[in-house]
C-alpha atoms as a PDB file:
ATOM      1  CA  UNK A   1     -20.057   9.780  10.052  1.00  0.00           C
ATOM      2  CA  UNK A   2     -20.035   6.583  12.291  1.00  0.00           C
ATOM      3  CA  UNK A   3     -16.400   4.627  11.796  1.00  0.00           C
ATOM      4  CA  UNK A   4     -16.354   0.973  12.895  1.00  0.00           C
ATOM      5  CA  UNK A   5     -13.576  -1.812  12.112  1.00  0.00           C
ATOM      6  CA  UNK A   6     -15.665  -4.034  10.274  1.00  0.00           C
ATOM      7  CA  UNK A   7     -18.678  -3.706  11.524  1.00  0.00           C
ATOM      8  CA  UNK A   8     -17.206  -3.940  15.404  1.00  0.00           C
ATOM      9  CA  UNK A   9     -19.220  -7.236  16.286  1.00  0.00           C
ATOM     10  CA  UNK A  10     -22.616  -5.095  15.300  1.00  0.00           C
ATOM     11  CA  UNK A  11     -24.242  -8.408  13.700  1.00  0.00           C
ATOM     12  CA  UNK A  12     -23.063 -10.626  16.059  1.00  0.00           C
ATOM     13  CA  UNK A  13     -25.226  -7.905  19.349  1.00  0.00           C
ATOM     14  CA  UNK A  14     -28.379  -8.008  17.017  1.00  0.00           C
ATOM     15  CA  UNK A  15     -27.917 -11.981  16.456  1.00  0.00           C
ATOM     16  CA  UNK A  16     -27.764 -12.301  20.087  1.00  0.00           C
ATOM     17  CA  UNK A  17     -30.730  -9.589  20.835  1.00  0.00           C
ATOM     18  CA  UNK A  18     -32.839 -12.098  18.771  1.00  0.00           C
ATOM     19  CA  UNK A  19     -31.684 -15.423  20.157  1.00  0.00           C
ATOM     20  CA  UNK A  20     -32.745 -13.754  23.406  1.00  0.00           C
ATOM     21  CA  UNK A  21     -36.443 -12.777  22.444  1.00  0.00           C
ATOM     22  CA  UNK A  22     -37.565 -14.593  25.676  1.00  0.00           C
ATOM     23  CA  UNK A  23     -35.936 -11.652  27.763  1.00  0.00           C
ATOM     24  CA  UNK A  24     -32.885 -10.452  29.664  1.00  0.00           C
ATOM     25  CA  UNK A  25     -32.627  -8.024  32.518  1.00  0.00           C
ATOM     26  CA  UNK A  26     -30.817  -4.695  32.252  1.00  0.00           C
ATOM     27  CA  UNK A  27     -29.256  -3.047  28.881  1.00  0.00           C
ATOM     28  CA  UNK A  28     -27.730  -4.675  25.820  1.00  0.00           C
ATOM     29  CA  UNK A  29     -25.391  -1.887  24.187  1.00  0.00           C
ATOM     30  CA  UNK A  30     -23.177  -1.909  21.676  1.00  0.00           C
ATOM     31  CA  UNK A  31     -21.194   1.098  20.274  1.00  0.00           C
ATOM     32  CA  UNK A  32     -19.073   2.155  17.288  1.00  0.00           C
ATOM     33  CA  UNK A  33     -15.646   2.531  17.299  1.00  0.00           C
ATOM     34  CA  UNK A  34     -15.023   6.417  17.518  1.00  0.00           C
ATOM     35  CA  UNK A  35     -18.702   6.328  20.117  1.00  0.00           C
ATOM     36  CA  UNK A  36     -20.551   8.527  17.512  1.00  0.00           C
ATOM     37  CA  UNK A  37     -23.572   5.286  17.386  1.00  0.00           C
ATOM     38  CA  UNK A  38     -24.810   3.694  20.260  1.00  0.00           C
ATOM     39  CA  UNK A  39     -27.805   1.882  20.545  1.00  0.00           C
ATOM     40  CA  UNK A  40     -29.249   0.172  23.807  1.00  0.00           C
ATOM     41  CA  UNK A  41     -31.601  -2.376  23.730  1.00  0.00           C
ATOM     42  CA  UNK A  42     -34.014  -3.012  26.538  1.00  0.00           C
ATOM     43  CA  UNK A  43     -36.774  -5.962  27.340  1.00  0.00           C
ATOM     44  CA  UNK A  44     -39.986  -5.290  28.709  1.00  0.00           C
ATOM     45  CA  UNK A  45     -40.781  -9.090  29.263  1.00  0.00           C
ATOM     46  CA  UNK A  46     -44.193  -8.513  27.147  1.00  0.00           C
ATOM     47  CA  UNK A  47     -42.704  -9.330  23.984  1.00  0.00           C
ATOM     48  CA  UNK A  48     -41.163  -6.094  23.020  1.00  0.00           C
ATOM     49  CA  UNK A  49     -37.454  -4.397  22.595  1.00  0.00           C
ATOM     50  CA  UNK A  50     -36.825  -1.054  23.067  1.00  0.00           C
ATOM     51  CA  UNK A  51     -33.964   0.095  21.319  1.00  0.00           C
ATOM     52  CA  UNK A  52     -32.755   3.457  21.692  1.00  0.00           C
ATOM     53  CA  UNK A  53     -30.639   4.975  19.094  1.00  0.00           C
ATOM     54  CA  UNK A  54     -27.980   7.346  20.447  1.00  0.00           C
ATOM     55  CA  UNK A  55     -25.473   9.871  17.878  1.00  0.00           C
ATOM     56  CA  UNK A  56     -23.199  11.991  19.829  1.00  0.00           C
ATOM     57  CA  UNK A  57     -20.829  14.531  17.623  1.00  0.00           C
ATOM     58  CA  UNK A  58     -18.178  15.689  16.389  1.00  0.00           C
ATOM     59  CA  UNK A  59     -15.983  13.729  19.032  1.00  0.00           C
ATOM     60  CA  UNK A  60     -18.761  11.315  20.623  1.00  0.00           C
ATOM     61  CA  UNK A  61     -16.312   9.825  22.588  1.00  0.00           C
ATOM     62  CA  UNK A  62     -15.613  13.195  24.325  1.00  0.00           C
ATOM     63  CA  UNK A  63     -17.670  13.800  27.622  1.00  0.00           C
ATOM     64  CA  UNK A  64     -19.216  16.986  26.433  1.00  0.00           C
ATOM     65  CA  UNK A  65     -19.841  15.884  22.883  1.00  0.00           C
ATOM     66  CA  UNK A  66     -23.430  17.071  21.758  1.00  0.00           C
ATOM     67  CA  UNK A  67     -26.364  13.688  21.915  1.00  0.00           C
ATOM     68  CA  UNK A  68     -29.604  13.215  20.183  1.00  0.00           C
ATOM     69  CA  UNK A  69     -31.617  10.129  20.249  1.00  0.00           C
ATOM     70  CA  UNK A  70     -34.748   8.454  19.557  1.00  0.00           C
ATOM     71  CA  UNK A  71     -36.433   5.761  20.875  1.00  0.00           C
ATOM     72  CA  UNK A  72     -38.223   2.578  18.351  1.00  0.00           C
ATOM     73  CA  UNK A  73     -39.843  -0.714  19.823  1.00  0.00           C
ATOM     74  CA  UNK A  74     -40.333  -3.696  17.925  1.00  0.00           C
ATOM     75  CA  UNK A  75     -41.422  -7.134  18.764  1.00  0.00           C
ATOM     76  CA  UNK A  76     -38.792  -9.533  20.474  1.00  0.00           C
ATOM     77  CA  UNK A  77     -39.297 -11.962  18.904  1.00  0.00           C
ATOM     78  CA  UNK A  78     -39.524 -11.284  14.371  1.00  0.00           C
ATOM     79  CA  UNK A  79     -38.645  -7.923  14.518  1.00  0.00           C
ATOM     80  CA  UNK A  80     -35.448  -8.874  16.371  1.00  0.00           C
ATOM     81  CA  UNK A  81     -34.489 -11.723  13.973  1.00  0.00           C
ATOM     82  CA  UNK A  82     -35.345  -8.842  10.921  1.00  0.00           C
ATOM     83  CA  UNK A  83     -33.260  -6.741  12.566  1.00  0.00           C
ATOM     84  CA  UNK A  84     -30.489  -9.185  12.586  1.00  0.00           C
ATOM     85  CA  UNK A  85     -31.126 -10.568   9.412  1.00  0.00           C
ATOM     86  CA  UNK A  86     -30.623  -7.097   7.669  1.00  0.00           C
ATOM     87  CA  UNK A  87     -27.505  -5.735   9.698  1.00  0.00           C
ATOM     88  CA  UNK A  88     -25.571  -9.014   8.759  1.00  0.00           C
ATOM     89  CA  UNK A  89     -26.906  -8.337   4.864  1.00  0.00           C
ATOM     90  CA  UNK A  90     -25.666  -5.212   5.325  1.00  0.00           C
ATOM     91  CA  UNK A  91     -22.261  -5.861   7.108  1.00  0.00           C
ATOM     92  CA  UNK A  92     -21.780  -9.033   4.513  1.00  0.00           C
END
């Protein structure tokens, strides 16, 4: 279970991941409230975005807390704006 207060700004870290499909340096993250969900986001500056997807349990915001995670890239620039597109539909 992943607990958020409304969403904790996750629309508004995917909007800007897309407005940014040209490229940034370092690691975009954004996490849920209780740090079960994180996902970093990473440009390659070839037109892709890494995103890894992070769940830590039962207590992810304890140090020792258990973490699995898997890795998806998809293109900066309409993949990104998808991405955004559904998490607001989703959040709405």
């Amino acid at each position: 279970m992943v607990g958020t207060l409304d969403g904790d700004r996750l629309n508004i870290w995917a909007a800007e991941l897309a407005e940014s499909y040209v490229g940034w340096e370092g690691v975009r993250s954004w996490k849920s409230l209780d740090h079960n969900l994180r996902t970093d986001a990473t440009h390659d500056w070839r037109d892709h975005v890494s995103l890894r997807f992070i769940l830590r349990g039962p207590r992810g915001y304890e140090p020792d807390a258990w973490e699995a995670s898997t890795y998806v890239e998809i293109d900066a620039s309409e993949d990104t704006r998808h991405l955004a597109g559904k998490i607001a539909a989703f959040l709405a």
